[in-house]
PDB file of N, CA and C in Angstrom:
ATOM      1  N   UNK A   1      69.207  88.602 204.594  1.00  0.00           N
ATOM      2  CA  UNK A   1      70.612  88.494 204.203  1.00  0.00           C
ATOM      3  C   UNK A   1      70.804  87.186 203.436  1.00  0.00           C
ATOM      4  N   UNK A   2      71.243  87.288 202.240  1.00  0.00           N
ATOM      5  CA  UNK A   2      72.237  85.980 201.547  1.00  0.00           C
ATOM      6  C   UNK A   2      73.176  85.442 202.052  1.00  0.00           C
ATOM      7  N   UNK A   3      72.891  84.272 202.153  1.00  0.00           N
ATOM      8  CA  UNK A   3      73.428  83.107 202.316  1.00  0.00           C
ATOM      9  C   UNK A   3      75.177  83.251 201.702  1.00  0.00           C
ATOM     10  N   UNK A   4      75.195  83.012 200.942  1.00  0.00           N
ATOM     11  CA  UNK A   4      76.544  83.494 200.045  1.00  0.00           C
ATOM     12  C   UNK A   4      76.974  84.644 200.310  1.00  0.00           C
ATOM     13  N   UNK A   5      76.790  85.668 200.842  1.00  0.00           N
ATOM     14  CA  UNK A   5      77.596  87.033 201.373  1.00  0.00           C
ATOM     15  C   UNK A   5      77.793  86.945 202.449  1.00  0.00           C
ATOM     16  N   UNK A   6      79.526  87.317 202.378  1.00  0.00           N
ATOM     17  CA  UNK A   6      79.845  87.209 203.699  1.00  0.00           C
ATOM     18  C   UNK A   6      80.470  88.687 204.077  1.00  0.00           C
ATOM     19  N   UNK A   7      81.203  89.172 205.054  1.00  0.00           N
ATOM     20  CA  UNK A   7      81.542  90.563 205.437  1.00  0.00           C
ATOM     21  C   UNK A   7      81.033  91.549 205.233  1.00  0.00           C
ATOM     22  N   UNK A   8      79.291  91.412 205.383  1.00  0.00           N
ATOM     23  CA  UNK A   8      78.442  92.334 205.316  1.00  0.00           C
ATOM     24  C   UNK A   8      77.914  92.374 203.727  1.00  0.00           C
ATOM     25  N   UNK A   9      78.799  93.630 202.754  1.00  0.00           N
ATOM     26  CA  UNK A   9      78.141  93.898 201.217  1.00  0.00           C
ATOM     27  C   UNK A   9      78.621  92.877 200.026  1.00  0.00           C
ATOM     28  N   UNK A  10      79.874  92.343 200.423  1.00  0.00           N
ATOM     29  CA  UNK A  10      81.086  91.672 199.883  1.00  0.00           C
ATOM     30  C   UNK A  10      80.343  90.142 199.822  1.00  0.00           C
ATOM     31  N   UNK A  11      80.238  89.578 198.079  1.00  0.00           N
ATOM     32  CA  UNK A  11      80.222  88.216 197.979  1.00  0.00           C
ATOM     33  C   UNK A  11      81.290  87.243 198.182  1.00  0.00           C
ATOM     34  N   UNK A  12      81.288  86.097 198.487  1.00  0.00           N
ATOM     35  CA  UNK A  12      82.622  85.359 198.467  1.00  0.00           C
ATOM     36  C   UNK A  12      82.998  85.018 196.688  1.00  0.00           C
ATOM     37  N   UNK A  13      84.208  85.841 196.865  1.00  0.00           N
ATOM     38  CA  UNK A  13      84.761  85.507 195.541  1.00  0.00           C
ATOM     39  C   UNK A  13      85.641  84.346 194.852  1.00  0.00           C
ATOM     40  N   UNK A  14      85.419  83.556 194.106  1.00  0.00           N
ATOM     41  CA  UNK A  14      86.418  82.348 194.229  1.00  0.00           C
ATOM     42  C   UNK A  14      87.084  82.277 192.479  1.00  0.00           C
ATOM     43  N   UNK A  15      88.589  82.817 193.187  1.00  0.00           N
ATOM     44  CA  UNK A  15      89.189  83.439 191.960  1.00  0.00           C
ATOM     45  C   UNK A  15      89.881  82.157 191.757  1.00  0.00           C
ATOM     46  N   UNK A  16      90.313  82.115 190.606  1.00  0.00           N
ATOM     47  CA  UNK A  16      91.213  80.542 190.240  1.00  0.00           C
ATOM     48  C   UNK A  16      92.189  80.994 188.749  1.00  0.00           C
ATOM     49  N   UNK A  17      93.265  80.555 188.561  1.00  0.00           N
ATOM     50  CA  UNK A  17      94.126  80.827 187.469  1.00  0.00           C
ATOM     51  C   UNK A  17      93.229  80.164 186.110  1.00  0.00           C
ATOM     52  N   UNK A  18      93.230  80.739 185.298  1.00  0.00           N
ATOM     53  CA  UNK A  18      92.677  80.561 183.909  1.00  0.00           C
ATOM     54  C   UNK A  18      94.241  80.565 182.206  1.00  0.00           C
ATOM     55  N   UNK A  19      94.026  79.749 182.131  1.00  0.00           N
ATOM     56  CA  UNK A  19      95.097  79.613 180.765  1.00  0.00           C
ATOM     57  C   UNK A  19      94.474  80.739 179.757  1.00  0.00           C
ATOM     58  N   UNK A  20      95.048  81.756 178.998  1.00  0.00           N
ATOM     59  CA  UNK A  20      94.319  82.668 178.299  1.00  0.00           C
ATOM     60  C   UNK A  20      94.660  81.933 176.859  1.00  0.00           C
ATOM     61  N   UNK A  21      93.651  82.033 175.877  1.00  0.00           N
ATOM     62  CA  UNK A  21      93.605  81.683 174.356  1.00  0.00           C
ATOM     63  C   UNK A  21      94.935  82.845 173.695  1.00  0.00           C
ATOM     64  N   UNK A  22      95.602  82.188 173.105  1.00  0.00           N
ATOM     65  CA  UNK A  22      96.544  83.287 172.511  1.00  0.00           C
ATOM     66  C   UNK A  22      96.087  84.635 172.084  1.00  0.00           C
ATOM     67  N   UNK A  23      94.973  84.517 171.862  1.00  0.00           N
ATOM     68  CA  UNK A  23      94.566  85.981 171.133  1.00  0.00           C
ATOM     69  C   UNK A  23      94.527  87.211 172.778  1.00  0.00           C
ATOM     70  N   UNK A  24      93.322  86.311 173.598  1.00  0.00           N
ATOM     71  CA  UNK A  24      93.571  86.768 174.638  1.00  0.00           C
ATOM     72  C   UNK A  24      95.217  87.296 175.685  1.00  0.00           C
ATOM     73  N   UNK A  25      95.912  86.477 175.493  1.00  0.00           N
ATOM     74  CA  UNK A  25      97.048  86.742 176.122  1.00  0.00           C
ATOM     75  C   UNK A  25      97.770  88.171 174.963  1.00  0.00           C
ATOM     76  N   UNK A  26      97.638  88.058 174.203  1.00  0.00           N
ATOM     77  CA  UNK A  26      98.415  89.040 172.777  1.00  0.00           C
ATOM     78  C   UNK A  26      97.721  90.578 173.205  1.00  0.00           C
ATOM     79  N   UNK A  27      96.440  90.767 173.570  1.00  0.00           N
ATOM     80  CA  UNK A  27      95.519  91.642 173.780  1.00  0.00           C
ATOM     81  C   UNK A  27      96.174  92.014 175.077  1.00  0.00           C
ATOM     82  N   UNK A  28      96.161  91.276 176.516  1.00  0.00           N
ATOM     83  CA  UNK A  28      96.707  91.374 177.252  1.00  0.00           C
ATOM     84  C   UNK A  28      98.330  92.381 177.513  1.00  0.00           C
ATOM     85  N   UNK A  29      98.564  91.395 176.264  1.00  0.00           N
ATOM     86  CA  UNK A  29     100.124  92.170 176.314  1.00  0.00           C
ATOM     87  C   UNK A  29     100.281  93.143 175.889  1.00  0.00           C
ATOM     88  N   UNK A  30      99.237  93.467 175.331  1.00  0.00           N
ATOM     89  CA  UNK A  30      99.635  94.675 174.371  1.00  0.00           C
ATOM     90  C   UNK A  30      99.083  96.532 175.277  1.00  0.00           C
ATOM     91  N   UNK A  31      98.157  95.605 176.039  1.00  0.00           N
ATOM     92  CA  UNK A  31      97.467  96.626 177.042  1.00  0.00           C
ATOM     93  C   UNK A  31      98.419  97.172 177.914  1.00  0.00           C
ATOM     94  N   UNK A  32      99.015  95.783 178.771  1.00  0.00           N
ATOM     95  CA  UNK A  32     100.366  96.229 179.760  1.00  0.00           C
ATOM     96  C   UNK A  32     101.166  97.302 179.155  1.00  0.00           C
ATOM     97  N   UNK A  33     101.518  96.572 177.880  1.00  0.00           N
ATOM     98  CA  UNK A  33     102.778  97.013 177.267  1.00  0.00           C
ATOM     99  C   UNK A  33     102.483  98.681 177.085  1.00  0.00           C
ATOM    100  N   UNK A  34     100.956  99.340 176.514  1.00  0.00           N
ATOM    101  CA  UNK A  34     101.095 100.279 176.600  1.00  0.00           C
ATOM    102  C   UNK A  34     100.914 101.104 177.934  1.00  0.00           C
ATOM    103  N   UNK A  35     100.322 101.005 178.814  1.00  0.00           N
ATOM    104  CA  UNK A  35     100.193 101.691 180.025  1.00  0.00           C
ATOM    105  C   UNK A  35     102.024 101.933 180.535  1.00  0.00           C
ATOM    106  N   UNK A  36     102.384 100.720 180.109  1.00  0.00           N
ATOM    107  CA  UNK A  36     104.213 101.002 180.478  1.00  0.00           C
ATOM    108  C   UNK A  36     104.729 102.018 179.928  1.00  0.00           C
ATOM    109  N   UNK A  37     104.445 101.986 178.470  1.00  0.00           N
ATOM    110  CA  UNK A  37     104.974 103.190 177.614  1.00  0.00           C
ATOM    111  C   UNK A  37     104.887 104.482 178.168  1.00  0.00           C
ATOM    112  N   UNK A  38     103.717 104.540 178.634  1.00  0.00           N
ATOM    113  CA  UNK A  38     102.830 105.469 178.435  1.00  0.00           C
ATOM    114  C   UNK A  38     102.928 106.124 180.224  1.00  0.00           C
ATOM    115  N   UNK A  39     103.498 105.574 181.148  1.00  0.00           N
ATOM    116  CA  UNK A  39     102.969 105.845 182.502  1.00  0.00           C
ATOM    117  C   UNK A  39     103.609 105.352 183.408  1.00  0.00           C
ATOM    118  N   UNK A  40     104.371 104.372 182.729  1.00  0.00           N
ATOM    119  CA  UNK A  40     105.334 103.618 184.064  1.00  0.00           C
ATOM    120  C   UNK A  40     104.862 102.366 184.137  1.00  0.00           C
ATOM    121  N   UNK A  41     106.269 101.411 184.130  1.00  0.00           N
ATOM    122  CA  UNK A  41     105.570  99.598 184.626  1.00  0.00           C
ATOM    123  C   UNK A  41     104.453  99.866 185.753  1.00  0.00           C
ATOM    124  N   UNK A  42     103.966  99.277 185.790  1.00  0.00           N
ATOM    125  CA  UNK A  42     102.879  98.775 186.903  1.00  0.00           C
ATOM    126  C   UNK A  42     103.348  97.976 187.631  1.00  0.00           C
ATOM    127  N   UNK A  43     103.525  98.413 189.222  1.00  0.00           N
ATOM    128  CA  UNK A  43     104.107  96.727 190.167  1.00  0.00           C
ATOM    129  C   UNK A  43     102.729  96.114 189.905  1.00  0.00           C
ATOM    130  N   UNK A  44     101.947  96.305 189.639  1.00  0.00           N
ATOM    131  CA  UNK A  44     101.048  95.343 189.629  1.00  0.00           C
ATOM    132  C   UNK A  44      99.812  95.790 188.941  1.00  0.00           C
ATOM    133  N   UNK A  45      99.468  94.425 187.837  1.00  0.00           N
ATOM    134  CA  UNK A  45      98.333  94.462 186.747  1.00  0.00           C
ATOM    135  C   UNK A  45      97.390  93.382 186.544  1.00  0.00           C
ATOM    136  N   UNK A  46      96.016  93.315 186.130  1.00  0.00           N
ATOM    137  CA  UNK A  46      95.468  92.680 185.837  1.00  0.00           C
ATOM    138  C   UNK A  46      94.593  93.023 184.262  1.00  0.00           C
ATOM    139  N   UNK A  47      94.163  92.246 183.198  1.00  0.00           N
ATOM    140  CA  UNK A  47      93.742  92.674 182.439  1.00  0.00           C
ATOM    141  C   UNK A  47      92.597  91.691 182.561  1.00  0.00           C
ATOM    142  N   UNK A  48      91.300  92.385 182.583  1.00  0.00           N
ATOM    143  CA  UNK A  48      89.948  91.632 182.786  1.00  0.00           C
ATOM    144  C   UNK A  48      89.543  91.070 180.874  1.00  0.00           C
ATOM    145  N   UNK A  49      89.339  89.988 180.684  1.00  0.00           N
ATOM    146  CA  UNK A  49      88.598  90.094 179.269  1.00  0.00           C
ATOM    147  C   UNK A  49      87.598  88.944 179.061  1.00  0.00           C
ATOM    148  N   UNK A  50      86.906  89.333 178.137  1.00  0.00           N
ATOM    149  CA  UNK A  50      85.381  88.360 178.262  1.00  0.00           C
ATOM    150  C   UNK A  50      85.779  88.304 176.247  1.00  0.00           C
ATOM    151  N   UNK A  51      85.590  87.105 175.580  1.00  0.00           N
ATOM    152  CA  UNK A  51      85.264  87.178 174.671  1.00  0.00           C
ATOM    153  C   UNK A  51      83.519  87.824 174.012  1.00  0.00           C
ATOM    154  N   UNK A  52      84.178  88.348 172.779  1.00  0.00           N
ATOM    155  CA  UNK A  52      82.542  89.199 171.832  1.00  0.00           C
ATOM    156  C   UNK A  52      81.881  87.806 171.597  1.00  0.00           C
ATOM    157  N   UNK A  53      80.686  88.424 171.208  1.00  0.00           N
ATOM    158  CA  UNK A  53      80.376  87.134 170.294  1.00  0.00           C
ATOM    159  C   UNK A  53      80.695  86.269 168.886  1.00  0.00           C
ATOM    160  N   UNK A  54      81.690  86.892 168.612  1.00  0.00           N
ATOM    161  CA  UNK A  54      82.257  86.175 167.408  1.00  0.00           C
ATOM    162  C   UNK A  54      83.474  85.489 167.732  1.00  0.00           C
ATOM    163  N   UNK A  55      83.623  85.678 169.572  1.00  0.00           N
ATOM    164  CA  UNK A  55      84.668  85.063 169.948  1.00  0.00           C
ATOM    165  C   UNK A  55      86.155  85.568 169.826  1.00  0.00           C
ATOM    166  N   UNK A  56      86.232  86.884 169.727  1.00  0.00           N
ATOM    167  CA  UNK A  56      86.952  88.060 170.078  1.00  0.00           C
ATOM    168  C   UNK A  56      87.210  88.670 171.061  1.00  0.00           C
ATOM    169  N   UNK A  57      88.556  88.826 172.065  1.00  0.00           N
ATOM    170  CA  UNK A  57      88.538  88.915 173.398  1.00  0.00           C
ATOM    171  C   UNK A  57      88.223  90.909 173.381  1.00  0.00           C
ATOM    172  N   UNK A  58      87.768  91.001 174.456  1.00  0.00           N
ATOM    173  CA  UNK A  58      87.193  92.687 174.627  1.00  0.00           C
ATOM    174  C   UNK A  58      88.105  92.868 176.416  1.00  0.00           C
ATOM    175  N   UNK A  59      88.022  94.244 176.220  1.00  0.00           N
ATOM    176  CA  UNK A  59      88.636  94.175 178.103  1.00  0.00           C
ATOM    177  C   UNK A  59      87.273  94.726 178.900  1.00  0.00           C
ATOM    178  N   UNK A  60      87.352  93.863 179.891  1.00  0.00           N
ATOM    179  CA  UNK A  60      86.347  93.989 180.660  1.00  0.00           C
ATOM    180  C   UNK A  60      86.868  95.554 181.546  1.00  0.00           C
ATOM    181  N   UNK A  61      87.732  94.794 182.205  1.00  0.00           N
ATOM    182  CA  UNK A  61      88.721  95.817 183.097  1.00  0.00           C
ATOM    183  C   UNK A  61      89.950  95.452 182.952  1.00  0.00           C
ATOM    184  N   UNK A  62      90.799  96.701 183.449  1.00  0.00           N
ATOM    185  CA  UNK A  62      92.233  96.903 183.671  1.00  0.00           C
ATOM    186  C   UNK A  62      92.276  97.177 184.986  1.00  0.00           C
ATOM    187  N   UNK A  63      92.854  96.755 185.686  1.00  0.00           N
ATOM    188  CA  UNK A  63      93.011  97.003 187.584  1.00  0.00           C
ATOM    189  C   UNK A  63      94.605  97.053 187.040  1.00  0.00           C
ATOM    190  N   UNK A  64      94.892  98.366 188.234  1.00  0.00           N
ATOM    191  CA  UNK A  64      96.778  98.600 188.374  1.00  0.00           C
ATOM    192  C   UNK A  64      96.358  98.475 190.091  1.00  0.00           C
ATOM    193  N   UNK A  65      95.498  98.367 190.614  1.00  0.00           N
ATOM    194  CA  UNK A  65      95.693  98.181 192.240  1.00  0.00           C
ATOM    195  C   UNK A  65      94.541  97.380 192.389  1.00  0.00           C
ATOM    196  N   UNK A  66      95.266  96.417 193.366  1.00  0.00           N
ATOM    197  CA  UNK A  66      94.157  95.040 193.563  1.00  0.00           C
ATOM    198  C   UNK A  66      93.499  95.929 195.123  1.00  0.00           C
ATOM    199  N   UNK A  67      92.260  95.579 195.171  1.00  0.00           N
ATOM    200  CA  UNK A  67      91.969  95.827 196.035  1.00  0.00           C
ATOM    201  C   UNK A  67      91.901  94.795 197.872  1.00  0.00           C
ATOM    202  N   UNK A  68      91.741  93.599 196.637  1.00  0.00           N
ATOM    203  CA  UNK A  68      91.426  92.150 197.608  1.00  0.00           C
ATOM    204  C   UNK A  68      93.071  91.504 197.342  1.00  0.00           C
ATOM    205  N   UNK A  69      93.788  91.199 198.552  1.00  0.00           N
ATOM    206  CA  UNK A  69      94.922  90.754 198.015  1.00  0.00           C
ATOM    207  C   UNK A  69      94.737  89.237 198.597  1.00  0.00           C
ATOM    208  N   UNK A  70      93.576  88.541 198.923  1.00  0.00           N
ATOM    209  CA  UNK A  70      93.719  87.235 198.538  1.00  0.00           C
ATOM    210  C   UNK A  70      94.631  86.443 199.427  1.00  0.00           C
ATOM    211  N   UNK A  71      95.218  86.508 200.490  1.00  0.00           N
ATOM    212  CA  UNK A  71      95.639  85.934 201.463  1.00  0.00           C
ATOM    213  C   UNK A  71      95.202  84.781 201.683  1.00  0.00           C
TER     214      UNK A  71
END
């Protein structure tokens, strides 16, 4: 067993607020904005994104239900 895993399969995750690059946040918004259109606000969203290599944000993931609520 690893050292770093704790609750059996589950790593310890250590999430922290990140400032997004405008492009990133614009991408962001635009994702929300359509799932709203399209399906209903979301009580709750996350938009995952990793810049390309030319430094272009991509979505990793979209989560509408957190699974870990981080207590």
């Amino acid at each position: 067993m690893l050292a770093d895993k704790e609750h059996g399969l589950f790593l310890k995750v250590d999430i922290s607020p990140r400032d997004p690059s405008q492009a990133q946040r614009e991408l962001a918004d635009a994702v929300i904005s359509h799932v709203s259109k399209n399906f209903g606000v979301p009580l709750y969203g996350r938009v995952d994104l990793l810049d390309d290599p030319r430094g272009k944000p991509v979505i990793l993931e979209l989560e509408l239900v957190e699974p870990s609520m981080f207590f």
